[in-house]
C-alpha atoms as a PDB file:
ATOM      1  CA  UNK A   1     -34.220 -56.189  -7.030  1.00  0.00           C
ATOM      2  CA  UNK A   2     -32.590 -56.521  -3.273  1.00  0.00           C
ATOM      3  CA  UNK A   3     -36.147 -56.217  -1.686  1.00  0.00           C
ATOM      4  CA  UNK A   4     -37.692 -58.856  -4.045  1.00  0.00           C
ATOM      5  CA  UNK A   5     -34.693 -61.177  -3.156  1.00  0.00           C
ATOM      6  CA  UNK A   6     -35.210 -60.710   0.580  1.00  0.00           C
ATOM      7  CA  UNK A   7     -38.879 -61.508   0.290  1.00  0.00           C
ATOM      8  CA  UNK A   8     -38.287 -64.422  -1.571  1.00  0.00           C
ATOM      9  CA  UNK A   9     -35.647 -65.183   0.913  1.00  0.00           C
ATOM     10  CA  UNK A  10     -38.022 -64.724   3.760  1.00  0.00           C
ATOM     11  CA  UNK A  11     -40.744 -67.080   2.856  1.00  0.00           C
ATOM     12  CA  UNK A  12     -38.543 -70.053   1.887  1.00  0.00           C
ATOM     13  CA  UNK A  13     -37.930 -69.655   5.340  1.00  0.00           C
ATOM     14  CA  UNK A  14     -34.097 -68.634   4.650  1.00  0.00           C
ATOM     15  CA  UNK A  15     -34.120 -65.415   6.671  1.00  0.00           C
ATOM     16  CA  UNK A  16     -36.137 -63.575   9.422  1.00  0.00           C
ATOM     17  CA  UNK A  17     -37.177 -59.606   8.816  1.00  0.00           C
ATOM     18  CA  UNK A  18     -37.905 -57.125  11.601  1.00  0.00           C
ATOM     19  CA  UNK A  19     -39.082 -54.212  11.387  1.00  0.00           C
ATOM     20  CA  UNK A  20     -37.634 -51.285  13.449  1.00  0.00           C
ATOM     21  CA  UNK A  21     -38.583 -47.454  13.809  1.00  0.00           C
ATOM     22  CA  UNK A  22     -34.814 -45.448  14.301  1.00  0.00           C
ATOM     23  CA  UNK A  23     -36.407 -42.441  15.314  1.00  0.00           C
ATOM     24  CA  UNK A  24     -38.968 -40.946  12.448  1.00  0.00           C
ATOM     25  CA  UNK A  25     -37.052 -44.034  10.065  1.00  0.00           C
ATOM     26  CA  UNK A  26     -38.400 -47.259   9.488  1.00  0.00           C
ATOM     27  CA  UNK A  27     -35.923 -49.916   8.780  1.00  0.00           C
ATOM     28  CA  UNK A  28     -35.757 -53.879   8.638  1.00  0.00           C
ATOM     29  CA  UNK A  29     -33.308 -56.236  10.137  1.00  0.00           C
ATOM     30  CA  UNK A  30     -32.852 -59.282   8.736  1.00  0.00           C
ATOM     31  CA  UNK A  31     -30.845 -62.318  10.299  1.00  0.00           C
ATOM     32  CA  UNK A  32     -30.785 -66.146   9.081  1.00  0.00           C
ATOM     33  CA  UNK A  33     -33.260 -68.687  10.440  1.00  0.00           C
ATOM     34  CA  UNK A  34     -32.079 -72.104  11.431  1.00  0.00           C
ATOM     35  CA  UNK A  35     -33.163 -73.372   7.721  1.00  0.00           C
ATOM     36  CA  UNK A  36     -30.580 -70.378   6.474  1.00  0.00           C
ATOM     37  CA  UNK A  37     -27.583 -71.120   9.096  1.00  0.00           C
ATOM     38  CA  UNK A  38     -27.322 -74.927   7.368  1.00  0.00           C
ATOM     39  CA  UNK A  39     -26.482 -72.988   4.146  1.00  0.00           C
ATOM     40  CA  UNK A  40     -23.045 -71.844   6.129  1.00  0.00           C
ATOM     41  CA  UNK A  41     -21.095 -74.491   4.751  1.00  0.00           C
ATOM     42  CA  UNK A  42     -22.115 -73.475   1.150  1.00  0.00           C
ATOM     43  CA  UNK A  43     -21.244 -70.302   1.791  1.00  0.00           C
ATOM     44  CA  UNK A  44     -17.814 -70.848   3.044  1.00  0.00           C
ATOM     45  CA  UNK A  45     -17.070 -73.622   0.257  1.00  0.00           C
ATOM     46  CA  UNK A  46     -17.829 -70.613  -2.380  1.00  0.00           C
ATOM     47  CA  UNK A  47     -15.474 -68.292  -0.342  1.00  0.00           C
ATOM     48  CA  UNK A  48     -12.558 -70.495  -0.535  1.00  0.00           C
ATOM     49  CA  UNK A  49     -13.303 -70.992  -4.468  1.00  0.00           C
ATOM     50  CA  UNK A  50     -13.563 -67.086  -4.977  1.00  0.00           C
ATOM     51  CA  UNK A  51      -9.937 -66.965  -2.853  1.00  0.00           C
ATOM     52  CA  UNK A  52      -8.414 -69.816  -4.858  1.00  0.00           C
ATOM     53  CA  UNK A  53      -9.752 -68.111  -8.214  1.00  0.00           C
ATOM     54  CA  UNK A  54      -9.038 -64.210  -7.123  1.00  0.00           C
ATOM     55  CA  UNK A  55      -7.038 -62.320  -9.371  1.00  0.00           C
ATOM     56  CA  UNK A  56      -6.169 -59.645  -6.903  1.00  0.00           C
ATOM     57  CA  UNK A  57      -2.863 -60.140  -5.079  1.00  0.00           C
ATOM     58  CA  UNK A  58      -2.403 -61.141  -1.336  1.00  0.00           C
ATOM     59  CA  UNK A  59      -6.371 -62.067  -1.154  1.00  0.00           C
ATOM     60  CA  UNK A  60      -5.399 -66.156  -1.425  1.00  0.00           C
ATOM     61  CA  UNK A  61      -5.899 -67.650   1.603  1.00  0.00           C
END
């Protein structure tokens, strides 16, 4: 399921994959793309719901 969401993520353009070999290991890096960076202020307007909603102690901000 996380590989099909980073593919679909990757050709709407959302983030950018590498590929890497660590040795023998192949591995991908993935970072946001300009398209993905103007989703910042979504993700920060969900963080402050999640702190204003959490039920754990001390995690309000």
């Amino acid at each position: 399921m996380l590989s099909s969401t980073l593919k679909e993520l990757e050709c709407e353009g959302v983030i950018r994959r590498r590929a890497l070999m660590d040795g023998k290991v192949k591995r991908s890096e993935y970072t946001l793309t300009e398209k993905g960076k103007d989703l910042y202020p979504v993700f920060y307007a969900l963080m402050k719901w999640g702190w204003k909603h959490s039920q754990i102690k001390g995690t309000e901000k």
